[in-house]
PDB file of N, CA and C in Angstrom:
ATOM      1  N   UNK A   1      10.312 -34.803 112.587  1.00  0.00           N
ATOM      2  CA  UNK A   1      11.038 -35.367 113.709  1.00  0.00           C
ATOM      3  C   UNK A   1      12.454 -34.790 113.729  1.00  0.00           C
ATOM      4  N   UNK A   2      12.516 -34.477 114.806  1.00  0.00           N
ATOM      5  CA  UNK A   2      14.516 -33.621 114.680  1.00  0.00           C
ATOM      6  C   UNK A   2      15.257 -34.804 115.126  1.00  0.00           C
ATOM      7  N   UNK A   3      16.464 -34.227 114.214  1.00  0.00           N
ATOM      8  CA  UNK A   3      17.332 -35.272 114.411  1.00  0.00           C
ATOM      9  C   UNK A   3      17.893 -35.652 116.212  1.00  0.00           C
ATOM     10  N   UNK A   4      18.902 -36.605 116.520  1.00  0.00           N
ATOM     11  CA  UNK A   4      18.979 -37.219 118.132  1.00  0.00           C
ATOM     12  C   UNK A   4      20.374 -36.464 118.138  1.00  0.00           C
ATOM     13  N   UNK A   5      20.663 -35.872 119.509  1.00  0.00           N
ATOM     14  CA  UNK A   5      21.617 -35.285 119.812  1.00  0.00           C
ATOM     15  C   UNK A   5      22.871 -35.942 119.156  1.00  0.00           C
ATOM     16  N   UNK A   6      24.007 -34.913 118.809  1.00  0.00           N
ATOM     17  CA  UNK A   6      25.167 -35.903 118.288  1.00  0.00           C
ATOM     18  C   UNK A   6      25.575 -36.485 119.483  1.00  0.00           C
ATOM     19  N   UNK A   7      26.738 -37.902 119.464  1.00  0.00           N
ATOM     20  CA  UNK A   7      26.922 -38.797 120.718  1.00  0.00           C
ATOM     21  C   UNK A   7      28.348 -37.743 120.524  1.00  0.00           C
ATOM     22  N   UNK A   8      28.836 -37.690 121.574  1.00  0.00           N
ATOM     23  CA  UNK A   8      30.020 -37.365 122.146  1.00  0.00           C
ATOM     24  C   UNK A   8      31.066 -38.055 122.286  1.00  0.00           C
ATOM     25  N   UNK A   9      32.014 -37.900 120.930  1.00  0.00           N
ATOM     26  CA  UNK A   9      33.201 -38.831 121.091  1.00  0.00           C
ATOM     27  C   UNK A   9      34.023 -38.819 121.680  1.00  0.00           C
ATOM     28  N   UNK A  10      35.694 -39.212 122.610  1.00  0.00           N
ATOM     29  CA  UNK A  10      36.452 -38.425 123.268  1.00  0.00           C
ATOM     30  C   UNK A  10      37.549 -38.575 122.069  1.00  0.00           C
ATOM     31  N   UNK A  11      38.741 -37.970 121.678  1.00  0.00           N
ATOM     32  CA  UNK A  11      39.356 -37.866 120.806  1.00  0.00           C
ATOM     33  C   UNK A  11      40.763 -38.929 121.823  1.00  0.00           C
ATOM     34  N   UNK A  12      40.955 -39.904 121.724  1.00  0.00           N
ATOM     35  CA  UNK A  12      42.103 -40.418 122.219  1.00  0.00           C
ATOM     36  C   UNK A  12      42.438 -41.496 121.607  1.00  0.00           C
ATOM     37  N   UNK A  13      42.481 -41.832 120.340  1.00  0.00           N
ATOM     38  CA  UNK A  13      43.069 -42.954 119.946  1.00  0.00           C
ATOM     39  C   UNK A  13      41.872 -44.021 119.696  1.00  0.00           C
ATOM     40  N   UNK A  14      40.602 -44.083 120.347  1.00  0.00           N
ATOM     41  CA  UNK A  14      40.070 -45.432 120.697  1.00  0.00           C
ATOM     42  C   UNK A  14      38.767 -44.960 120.526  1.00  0.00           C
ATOM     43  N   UNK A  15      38.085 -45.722 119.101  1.00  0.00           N
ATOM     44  CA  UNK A  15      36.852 -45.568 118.830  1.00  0.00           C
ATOM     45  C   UNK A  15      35.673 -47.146 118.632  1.00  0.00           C
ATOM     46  N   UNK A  16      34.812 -46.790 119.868  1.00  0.00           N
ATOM     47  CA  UNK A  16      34.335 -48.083 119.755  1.00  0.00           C
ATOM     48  C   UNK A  16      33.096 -47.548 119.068  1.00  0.00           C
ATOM     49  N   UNK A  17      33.192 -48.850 117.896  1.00  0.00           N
ATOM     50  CA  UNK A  17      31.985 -48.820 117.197  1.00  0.00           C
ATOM     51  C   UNK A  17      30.886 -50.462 117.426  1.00  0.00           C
ATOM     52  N   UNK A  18      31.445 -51.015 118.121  1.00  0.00           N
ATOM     53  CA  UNK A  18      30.927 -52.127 118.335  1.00  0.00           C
ATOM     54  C   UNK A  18      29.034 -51.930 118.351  1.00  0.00           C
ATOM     55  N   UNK A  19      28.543 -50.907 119.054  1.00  0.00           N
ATOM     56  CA  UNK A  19      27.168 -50.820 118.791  1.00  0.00           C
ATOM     57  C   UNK A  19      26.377 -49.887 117.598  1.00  0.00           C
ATOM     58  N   UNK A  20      27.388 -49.371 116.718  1.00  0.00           N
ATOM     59  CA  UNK A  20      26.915 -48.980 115.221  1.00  0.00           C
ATOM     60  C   UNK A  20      26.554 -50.026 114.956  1.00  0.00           C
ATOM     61  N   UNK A  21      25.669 -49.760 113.814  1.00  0.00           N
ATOM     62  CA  UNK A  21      25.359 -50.195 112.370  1.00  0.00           C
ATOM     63  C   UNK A  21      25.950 -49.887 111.503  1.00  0.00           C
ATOM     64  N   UNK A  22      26.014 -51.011 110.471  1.00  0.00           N
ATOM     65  CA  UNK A  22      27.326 -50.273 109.740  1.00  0.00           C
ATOM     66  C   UNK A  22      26.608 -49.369 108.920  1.00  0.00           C
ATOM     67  N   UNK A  23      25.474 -49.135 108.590  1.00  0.00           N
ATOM     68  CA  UNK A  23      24.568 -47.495 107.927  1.00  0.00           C
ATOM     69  C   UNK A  23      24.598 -46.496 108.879  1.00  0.00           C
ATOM     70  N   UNK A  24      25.076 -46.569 109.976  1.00  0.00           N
ATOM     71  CA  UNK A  24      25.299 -45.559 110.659  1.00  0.00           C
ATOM     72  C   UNK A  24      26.645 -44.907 110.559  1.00  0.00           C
ATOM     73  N   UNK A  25      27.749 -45.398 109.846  1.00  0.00           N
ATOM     74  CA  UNK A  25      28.906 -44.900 110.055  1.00  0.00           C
ATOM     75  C   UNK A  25      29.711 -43.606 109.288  1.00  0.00           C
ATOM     76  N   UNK A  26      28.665 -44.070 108.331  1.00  0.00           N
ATOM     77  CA  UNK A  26      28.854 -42.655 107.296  1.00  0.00           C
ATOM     78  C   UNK A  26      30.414 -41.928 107.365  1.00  0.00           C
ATOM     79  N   UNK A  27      30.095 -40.793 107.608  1.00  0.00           N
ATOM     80  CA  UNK A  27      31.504 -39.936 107.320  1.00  0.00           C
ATOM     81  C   UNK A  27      32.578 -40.120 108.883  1.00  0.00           C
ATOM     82  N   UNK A  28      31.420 -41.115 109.711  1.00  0.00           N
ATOM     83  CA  UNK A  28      32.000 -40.858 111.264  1.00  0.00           C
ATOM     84  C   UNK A  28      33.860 -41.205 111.279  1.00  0.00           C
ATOM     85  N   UNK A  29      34.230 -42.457 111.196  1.00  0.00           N
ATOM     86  CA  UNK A  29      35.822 -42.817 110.604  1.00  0.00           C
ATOM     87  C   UNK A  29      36.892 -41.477 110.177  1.00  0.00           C
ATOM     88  N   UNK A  30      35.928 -40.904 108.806  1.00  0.00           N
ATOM     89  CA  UNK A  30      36.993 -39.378 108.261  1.00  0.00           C
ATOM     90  C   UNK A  30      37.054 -38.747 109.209  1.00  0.00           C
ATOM     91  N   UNK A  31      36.408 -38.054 109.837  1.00  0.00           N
ATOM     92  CA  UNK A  31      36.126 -36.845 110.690  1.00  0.00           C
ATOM     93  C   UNK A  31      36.296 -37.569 112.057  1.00  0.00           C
ATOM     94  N   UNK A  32      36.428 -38.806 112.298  1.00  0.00           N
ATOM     95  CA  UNK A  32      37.331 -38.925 113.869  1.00  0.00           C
ATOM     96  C   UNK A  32      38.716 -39.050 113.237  1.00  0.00           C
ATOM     97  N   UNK A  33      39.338 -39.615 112.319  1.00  0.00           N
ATOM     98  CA  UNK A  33      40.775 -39.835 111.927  1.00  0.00           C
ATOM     99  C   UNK A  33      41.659 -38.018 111.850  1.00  0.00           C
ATOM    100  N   UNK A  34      40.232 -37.394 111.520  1.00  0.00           N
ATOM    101  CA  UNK A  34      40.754 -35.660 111.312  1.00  0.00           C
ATOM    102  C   UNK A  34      41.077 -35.307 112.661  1.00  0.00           C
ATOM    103  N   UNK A  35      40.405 -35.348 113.614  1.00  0.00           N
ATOM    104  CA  UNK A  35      40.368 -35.286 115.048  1.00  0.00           C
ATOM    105  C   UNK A  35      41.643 -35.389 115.699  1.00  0.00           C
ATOM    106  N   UNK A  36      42.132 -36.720 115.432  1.00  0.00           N
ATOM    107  CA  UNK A  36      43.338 -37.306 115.960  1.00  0.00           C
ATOM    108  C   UNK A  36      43.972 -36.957 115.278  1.00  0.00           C
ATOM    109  N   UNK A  37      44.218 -36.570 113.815  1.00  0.00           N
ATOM    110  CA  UNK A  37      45.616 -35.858 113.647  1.00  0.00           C
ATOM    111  C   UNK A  37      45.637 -34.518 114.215  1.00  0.00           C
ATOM    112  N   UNK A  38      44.491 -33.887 114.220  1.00  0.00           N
ATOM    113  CA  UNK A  38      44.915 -32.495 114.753  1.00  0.00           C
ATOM    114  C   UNK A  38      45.005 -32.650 116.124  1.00  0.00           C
ATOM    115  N   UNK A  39      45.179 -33.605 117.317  1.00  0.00           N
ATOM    116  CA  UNK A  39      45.624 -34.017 118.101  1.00  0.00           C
ATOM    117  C   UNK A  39      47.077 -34.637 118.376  1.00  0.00           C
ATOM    118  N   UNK A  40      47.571 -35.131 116.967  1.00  0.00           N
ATOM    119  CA  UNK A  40      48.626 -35.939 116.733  1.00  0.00           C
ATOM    120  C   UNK A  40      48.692 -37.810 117.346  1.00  0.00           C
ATOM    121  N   UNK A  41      47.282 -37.843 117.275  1.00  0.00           N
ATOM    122  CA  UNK A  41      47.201 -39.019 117.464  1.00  0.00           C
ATOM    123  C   UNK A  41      47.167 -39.403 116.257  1.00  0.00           C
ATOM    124  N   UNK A  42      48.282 -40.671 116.133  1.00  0.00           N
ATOM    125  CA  UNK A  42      48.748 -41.125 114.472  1.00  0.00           C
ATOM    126  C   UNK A  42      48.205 -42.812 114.108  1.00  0.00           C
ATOM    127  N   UNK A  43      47.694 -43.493 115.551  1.00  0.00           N
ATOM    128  CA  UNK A  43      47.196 -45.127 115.427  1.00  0.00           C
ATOM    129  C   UNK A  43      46.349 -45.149 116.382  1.00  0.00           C
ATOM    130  N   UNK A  44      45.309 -45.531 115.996  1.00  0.00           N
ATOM    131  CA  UNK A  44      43.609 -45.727 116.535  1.00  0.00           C
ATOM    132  C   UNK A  44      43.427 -46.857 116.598  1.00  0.00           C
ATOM    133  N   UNK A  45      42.606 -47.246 117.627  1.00  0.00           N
ATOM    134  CA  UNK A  45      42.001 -48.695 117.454  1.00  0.00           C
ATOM    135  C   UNK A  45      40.844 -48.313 117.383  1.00  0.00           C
ATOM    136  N   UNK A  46      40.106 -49.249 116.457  1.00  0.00           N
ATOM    137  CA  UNK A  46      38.988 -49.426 115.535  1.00  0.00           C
ATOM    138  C   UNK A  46      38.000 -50.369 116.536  1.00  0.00           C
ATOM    139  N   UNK A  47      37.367 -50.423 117.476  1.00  0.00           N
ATOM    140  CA  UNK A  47      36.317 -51.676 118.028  1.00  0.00           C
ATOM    141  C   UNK A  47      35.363 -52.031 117.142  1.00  0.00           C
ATOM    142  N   UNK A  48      34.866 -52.676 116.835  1.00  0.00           N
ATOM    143  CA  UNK A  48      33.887 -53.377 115.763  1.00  0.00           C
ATOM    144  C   UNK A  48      32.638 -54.333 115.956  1.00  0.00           C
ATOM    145  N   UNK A  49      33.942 -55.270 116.908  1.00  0.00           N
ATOM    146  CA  UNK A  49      32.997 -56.562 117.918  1.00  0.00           C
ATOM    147  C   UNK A  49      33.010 -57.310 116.617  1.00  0.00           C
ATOM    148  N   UNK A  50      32.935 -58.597 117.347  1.00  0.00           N
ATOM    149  CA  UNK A  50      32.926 -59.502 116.124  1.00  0.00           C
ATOM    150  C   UNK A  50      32.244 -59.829 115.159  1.00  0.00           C
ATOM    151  N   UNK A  51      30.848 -60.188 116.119  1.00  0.00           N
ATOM    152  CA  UNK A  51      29.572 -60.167 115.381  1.00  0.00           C
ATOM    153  C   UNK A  51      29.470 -61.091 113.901  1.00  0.00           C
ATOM    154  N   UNK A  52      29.015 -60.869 113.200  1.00  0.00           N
ATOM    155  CA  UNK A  52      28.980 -61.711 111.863  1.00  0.00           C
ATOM    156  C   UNK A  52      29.821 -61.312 110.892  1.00  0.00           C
ATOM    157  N   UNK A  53      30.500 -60.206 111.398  1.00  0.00           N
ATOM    158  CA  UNK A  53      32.137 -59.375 110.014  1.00  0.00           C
ATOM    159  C   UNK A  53      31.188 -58.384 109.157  1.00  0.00           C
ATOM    160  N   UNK A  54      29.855 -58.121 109.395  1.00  0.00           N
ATOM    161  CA  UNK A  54      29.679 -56.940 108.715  1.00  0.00           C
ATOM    162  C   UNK A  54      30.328 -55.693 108.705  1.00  0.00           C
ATOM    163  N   UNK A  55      29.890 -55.702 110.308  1.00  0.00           N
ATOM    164  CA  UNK A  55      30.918 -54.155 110.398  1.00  0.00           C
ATOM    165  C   UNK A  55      32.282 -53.682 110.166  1.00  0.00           C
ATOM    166  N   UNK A  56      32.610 -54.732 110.209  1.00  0.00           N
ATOM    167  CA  UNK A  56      34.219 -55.083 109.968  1.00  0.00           C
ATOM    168  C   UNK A  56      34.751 -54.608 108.604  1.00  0.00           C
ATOM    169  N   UNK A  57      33.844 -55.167 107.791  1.00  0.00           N
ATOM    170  CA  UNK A  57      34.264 -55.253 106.188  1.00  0.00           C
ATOM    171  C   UNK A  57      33.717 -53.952 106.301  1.00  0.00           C
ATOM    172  N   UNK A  58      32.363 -53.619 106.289  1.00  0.00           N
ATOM    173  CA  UNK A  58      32.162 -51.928 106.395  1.00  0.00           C
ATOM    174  C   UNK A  58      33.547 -50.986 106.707  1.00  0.00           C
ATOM    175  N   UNK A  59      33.602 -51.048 107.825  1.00  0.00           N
ATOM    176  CA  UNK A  59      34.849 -50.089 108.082  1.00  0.00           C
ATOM    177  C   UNK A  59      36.142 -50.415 107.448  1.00  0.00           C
ATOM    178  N   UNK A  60      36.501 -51.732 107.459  1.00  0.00           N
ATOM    179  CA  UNK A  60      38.288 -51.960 106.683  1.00  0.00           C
ATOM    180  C   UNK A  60      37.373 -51.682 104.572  1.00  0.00           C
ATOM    181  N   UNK A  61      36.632 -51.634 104.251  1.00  0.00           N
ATOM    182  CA  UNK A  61      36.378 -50.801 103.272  1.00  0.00           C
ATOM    183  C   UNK A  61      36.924 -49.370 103.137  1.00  0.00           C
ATOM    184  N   UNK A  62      35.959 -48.811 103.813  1.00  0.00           N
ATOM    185  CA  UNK A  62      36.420 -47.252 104.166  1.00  0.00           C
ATOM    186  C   UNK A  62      37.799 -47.131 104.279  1.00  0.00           C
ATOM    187  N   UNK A  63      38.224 -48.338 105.414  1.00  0.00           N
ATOM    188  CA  UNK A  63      40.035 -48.056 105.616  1.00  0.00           C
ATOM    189  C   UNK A  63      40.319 -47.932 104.567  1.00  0.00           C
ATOM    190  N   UNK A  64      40.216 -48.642 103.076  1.00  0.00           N
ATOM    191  CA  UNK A  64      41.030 -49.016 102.353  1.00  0.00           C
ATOM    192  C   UNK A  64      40.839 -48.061 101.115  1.00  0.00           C
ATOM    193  N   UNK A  65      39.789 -46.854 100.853  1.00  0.00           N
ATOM    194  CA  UNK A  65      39.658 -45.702 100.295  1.00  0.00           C
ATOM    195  C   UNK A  65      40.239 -44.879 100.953  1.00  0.00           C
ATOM    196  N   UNK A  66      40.554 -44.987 102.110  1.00  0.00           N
ATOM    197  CA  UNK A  66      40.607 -43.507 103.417  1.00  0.00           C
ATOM    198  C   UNK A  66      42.239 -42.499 102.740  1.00  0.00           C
ATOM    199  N   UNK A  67      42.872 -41.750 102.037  1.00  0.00           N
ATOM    200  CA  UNK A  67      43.741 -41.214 101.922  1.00  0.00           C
ATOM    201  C   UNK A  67      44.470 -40.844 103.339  1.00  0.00           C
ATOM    202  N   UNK A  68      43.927 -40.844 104.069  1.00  0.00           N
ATOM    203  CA  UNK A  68      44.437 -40.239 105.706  1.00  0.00           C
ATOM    204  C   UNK A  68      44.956 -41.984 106.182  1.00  0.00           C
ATOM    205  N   UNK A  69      44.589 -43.161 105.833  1.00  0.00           N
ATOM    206  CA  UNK A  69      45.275 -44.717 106.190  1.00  0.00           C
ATOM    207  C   UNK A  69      46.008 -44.623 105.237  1.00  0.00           C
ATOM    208  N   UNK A  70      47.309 -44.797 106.257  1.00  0.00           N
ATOM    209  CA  UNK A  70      48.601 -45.455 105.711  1.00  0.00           C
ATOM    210  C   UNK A  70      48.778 -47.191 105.739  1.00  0.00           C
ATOM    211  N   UNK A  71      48.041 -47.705 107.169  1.00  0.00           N
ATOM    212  CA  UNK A  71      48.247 -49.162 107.023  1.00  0.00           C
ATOM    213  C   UNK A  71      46.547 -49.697 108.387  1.00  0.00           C
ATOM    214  N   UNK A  72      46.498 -50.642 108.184  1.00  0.00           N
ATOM    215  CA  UNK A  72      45.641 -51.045 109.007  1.00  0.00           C
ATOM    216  C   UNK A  72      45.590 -52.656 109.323  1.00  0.00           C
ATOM    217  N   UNK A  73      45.326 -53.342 110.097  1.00  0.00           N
ATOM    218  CA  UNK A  73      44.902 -54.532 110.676  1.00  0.00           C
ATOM    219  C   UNK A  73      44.558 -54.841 111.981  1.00  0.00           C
ATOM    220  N   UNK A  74      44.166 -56.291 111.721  1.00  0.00           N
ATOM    221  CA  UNK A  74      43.187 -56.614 112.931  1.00  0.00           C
ATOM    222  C   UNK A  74      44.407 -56.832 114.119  1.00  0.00           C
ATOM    223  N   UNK A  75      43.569 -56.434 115.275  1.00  0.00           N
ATOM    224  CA  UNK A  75      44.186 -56.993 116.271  1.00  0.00           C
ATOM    225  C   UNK A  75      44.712 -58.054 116.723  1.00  0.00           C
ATOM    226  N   UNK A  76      45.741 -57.917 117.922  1.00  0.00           N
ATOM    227  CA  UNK A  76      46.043 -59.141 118.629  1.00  0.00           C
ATOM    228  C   UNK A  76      45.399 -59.410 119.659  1.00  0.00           C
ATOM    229  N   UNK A  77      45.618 -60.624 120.479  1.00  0.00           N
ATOM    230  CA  UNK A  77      45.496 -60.966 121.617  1.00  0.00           C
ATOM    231  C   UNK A  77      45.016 -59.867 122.743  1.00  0.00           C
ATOM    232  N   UNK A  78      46.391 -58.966 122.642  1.00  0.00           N
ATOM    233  CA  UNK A  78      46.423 -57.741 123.453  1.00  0.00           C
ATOM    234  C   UNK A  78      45.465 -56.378 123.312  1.00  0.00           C
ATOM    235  N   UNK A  79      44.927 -56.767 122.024  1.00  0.00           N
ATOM    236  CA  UNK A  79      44.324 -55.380 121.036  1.00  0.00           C
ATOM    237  C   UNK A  79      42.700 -55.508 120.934  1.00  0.00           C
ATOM    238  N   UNK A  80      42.413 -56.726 121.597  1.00  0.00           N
ATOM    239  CA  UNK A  80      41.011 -56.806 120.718  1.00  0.00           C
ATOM    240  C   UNK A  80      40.757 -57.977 119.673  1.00  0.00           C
ATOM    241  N   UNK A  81      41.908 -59.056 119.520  1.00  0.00           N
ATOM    242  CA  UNK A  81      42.015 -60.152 118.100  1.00  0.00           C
ATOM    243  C   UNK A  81      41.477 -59.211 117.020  1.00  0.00           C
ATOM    244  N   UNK A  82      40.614 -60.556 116.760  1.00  0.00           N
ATOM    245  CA  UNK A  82      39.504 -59.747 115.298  1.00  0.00           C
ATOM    246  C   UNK A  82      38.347 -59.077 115.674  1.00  0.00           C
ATOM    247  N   UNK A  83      38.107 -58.402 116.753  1.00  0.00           N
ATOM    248  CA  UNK A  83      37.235 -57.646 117.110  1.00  0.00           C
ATOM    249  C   UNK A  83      37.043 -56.067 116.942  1.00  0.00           C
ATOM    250  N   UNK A  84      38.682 -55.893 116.595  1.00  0.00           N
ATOM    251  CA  UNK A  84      39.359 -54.346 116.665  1.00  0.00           C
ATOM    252  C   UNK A  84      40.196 -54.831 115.208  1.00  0.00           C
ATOM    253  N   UNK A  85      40.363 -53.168 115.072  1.00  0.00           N
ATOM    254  CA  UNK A  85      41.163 -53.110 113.687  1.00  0.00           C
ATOM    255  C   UNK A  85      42.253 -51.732 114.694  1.00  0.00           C
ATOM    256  N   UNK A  86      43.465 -52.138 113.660  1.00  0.00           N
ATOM    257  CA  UNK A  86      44.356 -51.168 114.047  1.00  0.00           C
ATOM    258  C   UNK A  86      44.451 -50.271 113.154  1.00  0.00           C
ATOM    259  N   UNK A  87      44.531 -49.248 113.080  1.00  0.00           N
ATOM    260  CA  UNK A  87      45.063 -48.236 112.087  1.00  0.00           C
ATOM    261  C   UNK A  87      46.089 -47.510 112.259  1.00  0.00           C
ATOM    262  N   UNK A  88      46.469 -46.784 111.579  1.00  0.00           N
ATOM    263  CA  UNK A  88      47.828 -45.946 111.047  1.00  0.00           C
ATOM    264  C   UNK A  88      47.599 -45.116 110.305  1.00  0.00           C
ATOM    265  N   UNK A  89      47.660 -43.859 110.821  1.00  0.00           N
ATOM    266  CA  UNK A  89      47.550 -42.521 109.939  1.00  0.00           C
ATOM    267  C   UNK A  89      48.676 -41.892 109.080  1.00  0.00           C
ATOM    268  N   UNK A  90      48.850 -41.371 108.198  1.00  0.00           N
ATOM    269  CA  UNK A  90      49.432 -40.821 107.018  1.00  0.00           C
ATOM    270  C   UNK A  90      50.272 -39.448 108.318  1.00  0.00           C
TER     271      UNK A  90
END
């Protein structure tokens, strides 16, 4: 069976992962955070969706190995609350 076309990200700051799995996320986080710096995009929002906090903890994991995160947290009001994570690149 061949693998499914890659999805097409746009590089602007804003990655919704709300319909991953969090076994789907693999290296996706490194290699969009690479993206945006070589863009000079330096703070991403993270979509997640609320859901039961799996994905959440999945990804603010990763945040919290990531050498390329300098700082991260959940959203506000304005951002997404706890649905979105903010990040901050190095």
């Amino acid at each position: 069976m061949d693998d499914p076309d890659p999805i097409e990200m746009p590089i602007n700051g804003e990655l919704d992962l709300h319909t991953f799995r969090p076994s789907e996320i693999g290296d996706l986080l490194q290699d969009y955070f690479e993206a945006c710096l070589d863009k000079g995009i330096k703070e991403i929002r993270v979509i997640h969706g609320k859901g039961t906090g799996t994905l959440r903890e999945t990804i603010h994991a990763q945040l919290r190995k990531s050498p390329l995160v300098s700082d991260f947290r959940l959203g506000d009001e304005s951002s997404g609350s706890w649905g979105a994570t903010l990040v901050k690149l190095r």
